[in-house]
C-alpha atoms as a PDB file:
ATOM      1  CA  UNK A   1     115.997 101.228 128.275  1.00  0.00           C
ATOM      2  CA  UNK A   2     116.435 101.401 124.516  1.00  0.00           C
ATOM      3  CA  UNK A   3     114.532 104.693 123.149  1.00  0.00           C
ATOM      4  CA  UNK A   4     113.552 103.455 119.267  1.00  0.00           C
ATOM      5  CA  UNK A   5     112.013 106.833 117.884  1.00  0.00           C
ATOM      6  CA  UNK A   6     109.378 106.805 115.115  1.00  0.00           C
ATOM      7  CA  UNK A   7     109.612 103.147 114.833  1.00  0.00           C
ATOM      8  CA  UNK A   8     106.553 102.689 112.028  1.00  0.00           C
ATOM      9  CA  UNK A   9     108.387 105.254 109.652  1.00  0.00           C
ATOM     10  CA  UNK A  10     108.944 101.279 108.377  1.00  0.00           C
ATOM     11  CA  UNK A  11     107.342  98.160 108.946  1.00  0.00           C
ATOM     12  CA  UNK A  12     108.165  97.337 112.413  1.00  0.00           C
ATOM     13  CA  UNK A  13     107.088  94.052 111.848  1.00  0.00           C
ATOM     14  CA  UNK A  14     109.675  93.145 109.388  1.00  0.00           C
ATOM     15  CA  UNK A  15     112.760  94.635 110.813  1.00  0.00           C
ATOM     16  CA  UNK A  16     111.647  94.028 114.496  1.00  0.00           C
ATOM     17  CA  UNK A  17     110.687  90.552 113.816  1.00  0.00           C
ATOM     18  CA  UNK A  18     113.544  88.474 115.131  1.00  0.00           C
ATOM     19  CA  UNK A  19     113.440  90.470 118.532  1.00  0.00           C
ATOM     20  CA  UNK A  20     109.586  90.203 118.646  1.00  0.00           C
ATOM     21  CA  UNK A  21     110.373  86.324 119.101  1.00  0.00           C
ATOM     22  CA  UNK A  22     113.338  86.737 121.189  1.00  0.00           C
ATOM     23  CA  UNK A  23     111.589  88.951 123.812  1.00  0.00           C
ATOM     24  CA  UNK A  24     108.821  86.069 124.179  1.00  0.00           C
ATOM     25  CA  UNK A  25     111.207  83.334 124.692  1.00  0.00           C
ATOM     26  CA  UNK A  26     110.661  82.450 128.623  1.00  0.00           C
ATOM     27  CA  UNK A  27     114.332  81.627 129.539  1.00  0.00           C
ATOM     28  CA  UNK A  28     116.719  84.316 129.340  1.00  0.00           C
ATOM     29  CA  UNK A  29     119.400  81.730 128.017  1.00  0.00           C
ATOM     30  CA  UNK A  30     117.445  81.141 125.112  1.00  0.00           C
ATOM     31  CA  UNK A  31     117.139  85.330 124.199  1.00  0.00           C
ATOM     32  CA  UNK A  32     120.306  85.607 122.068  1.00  0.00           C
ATOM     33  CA  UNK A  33     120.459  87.764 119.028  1.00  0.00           C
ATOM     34  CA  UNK A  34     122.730  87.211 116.166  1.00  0.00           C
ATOM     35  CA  UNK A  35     124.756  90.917 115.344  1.00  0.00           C
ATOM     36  CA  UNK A  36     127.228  90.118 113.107  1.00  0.00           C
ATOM     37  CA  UNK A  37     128.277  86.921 110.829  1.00  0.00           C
ATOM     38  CA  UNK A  38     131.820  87.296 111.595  1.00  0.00           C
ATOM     39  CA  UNK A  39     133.590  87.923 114.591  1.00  0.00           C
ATOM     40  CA  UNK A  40     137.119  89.659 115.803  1.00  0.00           C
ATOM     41  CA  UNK A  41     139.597  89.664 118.778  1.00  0.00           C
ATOM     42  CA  UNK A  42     138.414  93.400 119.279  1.00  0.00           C
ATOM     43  CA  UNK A  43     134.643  92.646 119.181  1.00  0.00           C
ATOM     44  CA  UNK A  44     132.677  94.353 122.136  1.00  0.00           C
ATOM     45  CA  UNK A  45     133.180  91.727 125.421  1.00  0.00           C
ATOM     46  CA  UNK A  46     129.294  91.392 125.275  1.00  0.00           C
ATOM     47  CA  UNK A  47     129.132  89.823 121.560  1.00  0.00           C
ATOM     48  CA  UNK A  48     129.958  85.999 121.959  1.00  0.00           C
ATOM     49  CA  UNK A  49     130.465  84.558 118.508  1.00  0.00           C
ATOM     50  CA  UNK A  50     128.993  87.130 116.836  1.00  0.00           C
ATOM     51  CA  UNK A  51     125.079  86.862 119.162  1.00  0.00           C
ATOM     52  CA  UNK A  52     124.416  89.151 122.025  1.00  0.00           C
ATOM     53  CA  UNK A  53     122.606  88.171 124.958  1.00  0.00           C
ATOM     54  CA  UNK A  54     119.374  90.495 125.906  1.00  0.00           C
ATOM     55  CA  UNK A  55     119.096  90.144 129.465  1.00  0.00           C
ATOM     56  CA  UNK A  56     115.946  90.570 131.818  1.00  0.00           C
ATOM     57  CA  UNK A  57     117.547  94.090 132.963  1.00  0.00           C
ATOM     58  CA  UNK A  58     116.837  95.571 128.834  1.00  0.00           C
ATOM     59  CA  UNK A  59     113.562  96.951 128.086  1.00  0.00           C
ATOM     60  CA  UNK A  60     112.388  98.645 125.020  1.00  0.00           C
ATOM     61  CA  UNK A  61     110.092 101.464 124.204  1.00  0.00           C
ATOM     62  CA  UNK A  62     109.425 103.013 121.037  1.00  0.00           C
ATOM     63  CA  UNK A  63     107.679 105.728 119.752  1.00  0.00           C
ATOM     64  CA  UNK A  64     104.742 105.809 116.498  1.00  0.00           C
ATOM     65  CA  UNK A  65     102.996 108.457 115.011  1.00  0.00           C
ATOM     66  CA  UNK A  66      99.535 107.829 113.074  1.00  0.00           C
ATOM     67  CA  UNK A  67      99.187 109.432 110.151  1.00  0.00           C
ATOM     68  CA  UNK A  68      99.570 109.316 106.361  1.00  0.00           C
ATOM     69  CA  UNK A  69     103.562 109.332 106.267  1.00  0.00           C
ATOM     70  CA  UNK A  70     103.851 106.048 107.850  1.00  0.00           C
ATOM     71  CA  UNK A  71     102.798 102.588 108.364  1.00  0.00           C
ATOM     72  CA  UNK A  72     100.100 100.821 110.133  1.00  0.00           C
ATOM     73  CA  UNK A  73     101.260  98.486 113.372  1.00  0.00           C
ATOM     74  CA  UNK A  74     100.643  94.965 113.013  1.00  0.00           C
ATOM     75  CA  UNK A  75      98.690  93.394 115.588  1.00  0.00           C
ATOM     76  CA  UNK A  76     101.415  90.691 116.242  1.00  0.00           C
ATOM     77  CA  UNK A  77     103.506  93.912 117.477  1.00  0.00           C
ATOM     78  CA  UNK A  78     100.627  95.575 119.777  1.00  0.00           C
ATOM     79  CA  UNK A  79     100.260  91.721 120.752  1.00  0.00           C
ATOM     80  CA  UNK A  80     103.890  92.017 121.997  1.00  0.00           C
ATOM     81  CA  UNK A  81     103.366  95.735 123.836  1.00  0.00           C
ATOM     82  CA  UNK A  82     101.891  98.073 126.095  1.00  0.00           C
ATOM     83  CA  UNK A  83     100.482 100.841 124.185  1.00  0.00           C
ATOM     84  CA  UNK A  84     100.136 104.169 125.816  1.00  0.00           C
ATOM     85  CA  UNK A  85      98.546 106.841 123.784  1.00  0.00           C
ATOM     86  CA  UNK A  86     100.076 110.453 123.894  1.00  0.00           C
ATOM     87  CA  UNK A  87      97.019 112.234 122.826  1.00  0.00           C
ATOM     88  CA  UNK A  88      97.084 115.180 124.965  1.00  0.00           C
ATOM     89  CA  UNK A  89      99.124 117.767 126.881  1.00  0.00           C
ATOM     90  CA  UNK A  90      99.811 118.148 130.591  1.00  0.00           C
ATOM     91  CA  UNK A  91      99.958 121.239 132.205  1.00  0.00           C
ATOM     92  CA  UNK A  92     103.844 122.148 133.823  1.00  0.00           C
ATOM     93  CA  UNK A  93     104.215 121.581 137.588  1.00  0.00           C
ATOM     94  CA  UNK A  94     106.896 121.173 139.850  1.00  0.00           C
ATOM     95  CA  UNK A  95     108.103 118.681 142.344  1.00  0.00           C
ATOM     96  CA  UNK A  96     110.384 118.300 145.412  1.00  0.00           C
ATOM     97  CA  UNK A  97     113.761 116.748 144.303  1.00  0.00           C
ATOM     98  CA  UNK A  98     114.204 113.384 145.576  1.00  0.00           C
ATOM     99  CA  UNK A  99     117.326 111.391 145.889  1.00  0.00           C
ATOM    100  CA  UNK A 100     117.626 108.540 143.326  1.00  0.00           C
ATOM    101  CA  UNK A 101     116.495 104.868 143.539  1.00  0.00           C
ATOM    102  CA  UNK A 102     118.845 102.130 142.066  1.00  0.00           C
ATOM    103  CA  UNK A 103     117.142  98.527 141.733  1.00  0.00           C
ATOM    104  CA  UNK A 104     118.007  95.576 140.107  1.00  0.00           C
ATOM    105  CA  UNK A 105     116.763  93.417 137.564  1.00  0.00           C
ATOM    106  CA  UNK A 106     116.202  90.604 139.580  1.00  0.00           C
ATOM    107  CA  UNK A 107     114.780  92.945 142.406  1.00  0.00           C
ATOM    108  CA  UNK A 108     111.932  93.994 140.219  1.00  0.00           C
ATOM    109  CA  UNK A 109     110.975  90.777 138.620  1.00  0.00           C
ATOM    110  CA  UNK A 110     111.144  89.288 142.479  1.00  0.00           C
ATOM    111  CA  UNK A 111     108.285  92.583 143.254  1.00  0.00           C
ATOM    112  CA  UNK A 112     106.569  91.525 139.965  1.00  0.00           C
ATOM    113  CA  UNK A 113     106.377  87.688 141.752  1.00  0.00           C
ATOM    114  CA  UNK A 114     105.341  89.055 144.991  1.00  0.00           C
ATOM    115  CA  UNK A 115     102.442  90.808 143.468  1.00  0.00           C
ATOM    116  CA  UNK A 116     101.236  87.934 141.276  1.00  0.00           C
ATOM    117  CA  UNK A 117     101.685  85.848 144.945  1.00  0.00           C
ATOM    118  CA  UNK A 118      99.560  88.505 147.221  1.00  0.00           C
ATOM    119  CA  UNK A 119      97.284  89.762 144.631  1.00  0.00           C
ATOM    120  CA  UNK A 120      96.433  87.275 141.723  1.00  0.00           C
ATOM    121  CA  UNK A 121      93.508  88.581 139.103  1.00  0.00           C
ATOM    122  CA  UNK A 122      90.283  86.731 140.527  1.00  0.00           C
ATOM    123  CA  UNK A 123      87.994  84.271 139.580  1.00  0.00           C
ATOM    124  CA  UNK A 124      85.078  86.247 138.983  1.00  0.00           C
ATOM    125  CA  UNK A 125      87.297  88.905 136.488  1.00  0.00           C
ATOM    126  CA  UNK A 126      88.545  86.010 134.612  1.00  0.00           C
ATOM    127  CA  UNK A 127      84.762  84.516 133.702  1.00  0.00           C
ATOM    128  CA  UNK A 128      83.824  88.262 132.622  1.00  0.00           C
ATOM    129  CA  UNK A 129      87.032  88.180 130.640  1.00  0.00           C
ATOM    130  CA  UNK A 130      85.561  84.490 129.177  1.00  0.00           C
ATOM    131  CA  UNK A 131      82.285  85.616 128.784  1.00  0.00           C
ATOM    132  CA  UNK A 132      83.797  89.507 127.040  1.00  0.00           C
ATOM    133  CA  UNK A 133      85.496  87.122 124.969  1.00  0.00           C
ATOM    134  CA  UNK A 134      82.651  85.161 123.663  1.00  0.00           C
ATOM    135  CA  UNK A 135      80.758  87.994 122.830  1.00  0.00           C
ATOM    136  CA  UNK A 136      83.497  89.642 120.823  1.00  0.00           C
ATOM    137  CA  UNK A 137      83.799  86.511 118.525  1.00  0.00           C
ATOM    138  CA  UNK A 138      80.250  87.030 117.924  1.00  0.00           C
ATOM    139  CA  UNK A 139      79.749  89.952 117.448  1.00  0.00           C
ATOM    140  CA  UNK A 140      83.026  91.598 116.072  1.00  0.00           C
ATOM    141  CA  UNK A 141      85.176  88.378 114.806  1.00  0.00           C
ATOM    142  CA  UNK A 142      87.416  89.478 117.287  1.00  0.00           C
ATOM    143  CA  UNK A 143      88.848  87.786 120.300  1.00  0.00           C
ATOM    144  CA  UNK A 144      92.070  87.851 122.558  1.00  0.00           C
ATOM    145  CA  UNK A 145      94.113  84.655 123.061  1.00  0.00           C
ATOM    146  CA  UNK A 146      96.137  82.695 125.377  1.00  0.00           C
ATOM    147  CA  UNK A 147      99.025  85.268 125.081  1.00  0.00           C
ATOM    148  CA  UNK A 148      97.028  88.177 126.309  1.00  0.00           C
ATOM    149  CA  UNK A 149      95.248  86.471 128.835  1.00  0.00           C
ATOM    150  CA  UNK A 150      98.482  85.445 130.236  1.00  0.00           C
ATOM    151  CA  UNK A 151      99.388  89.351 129.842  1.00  0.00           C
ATOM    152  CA  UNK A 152      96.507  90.419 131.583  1.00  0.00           C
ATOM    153  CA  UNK A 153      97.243  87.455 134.503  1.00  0.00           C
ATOM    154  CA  UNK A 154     100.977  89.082 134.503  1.00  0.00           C
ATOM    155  CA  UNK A 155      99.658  92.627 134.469  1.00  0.00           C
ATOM    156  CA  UNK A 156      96.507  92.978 136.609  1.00  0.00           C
ATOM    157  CA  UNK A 157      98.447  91.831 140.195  1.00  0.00           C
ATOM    158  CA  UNK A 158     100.903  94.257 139.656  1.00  0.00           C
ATOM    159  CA  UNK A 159      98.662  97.139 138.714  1.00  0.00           C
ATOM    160  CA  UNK A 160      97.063  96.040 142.191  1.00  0.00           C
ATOM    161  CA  UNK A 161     100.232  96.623 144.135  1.00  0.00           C
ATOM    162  CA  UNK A 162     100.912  99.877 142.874  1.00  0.00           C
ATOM    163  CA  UNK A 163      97.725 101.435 144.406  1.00  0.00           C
ATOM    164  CA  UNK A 164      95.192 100.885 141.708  1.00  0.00           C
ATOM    165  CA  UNK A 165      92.124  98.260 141.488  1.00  0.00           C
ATOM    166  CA  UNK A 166      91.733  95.121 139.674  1.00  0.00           C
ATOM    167  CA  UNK A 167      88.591  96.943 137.393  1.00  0.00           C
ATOM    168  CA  UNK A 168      90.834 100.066 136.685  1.00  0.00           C
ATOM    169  CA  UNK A 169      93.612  97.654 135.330  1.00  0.00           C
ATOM    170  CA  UNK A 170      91.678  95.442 133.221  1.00  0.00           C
ATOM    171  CA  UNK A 171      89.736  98.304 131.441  1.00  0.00           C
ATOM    172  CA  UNK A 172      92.936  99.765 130.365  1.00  0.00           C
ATOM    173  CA  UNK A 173      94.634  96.768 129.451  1.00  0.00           C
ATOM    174  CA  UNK A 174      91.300  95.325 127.049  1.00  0.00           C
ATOM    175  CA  UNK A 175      91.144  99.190 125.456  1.00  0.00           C
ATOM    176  CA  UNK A 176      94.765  98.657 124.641  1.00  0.00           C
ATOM    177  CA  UNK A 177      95.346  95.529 123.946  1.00  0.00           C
ATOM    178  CA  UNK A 178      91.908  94.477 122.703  1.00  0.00           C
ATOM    179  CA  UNK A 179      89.324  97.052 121.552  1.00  0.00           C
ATOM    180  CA  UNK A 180      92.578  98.763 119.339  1.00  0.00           C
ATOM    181  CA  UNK A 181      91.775  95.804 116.620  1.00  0.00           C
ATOM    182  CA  UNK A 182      88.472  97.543 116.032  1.00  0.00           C
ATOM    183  CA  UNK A 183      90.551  99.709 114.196  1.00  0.00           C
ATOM    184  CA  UNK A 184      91.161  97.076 111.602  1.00  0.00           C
ATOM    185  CA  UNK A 185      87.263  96.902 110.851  1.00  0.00           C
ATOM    186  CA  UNK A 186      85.164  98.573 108.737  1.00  0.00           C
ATOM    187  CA  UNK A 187      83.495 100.887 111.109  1.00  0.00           C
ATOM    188  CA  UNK A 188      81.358 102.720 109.528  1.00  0.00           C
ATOM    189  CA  UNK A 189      78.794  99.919 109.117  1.00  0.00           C
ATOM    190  CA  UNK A 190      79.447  98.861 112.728  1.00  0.00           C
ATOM    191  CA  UNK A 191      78.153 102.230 114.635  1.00  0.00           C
ATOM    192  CA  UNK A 192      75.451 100.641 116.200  1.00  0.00           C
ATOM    193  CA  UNK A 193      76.988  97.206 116.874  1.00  0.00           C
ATOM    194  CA  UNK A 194      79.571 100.000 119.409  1.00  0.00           C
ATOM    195  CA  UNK A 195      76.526 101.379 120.854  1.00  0.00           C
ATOM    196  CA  UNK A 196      75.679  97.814 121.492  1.00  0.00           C
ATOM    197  CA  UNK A 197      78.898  97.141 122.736  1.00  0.00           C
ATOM    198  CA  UNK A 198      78.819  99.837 125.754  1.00  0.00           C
ATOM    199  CA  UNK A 199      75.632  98.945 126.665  1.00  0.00           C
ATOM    200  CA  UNK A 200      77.234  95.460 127.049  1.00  0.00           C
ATOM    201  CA  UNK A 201      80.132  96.909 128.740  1.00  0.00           C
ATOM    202  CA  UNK A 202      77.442  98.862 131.457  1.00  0.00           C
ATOM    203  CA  UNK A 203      75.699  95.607 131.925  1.00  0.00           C
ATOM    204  CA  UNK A 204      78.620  93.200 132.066  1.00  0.00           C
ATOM    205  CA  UNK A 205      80.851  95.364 134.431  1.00  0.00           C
ATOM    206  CA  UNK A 206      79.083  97.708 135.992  1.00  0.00           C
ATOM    207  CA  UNK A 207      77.664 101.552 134.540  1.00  0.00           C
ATOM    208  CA  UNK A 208      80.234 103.620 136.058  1.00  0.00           C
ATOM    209  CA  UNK A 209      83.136 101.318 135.543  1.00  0.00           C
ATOM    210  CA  UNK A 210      85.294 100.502 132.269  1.00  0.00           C
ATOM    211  CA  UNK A 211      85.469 104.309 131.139  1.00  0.00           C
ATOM    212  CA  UNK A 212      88.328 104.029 129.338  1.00  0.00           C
ATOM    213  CA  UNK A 213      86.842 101.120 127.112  1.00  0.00           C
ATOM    214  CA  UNK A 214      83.582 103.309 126.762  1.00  0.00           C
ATOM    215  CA  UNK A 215      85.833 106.443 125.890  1.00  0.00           C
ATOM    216  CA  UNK A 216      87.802 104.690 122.886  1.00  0.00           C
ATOM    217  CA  UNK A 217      84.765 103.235 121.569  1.00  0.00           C
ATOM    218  CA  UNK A 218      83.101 106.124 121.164  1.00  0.00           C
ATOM    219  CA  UNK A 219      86.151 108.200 119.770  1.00  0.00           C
ATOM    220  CA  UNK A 220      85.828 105.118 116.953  1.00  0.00           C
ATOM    221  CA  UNK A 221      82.461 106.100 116.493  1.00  0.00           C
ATOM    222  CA  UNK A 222      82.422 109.739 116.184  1.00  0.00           C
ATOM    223  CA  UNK A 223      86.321 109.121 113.943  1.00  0.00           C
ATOM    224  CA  UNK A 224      83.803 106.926 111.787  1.00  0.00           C
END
């Protein structure tokens, strides 16, 4: 795992780019980076010609603060990424040591099949996706496209396998994926359009599900 700290104190769409569009390509033969323009006898054994290969066993995560000292994150890069907000602190506790757990690349994107295989997203959750959809282009000019529907298709299984439900993993995954371009509107005219919005939510999905949706629209609200 590659640890890129503070990673909007520039415009991580600029100087990210070129790995943005490597990371997408779907054959790992094709996800070469070019390091250098020349190359030497002594170069690192891993730089061929001056390109590295990133293989399926490299994963990034980087770190962004909001607030006035740096810049905004495109929505091609939250496109590309699973945000999880750090917005509060857990209290200390201790656990039993446990031996560690080695497992290979191909191991974990073989689980990752196995999971799509036993527990795909289901027909009913992708015509409230549809239908979510269609109202967001009315209402908000806003709608998600064939990349984060395949996300969500990718995601949702494997959520599933690891314990949870397919309603717990598509509320998180439209509140961060989806609902974060609200941020890019003016809200302050839109306060009652989000009221309108939960209701929707309550109706569409149920009233006691999609909390975490409900909970980020109405931290927009009272923010705006």
């Amino acid at each position: 795992m590659l640890i890129l700290d503070e990673m909007n104190i520039a415009r991580v769409e600029y100087y990210f780019a070129e790995m943005l569009s490597i990371l997408e390509m779907p054959r790992r033969e094709e996800r070469v980076m070019d390091i250098v323009a020349a190359t030497w006898e002594n170069d690192p054994c891993l730089i061929q010609d001056g390109k590295v290969q990133i293989d399926d066993n490299v994963w990034f995560v980087g770190t962004i603060n909001n607030d006035d000292s740096t810049f905004a994150v495109a929505d091609k890069v939250y496109d590309r990424a699973i945000p999880i907000d750090l917005d509060s602190r857990a209290e200390p506790f201790e656990c039993e040591p446990v031996e560690p757990m080695s497992i290979t690349a191909d191991r974990l994107h073989a689980l990752f099949d196995e999971a799509k295989e036993l527990f795909p997203i289901s027909q009913e959750a992708l015509d409230k996706l549809e239908e979510l959809n269609s109202y967001l282009i009315k209402n908000f000019r806003l709608a998600f496209g064939n990349r984060i529907m395949r996300q969500i298709q990718d995601y949702v299984p494997c959520f599933i396998a690891c314990g949870g439900t397919e309603q717990q993993a598509i509320d998180f995954i439209i509140a961060k994926k989806v609902l974060r371009k609200f941020e890019s509107l003016n809200l302050v005219f839109m306060k009652d359009e989000l009221t309108k919005f939960n209701n929707y939510l309550d109706k569409h999905f149920g009233k006691d599900k999609m909390k975490i949706c409900k909970e980020y629209v109405d931290l927009l609200k009272k923010n705006n």
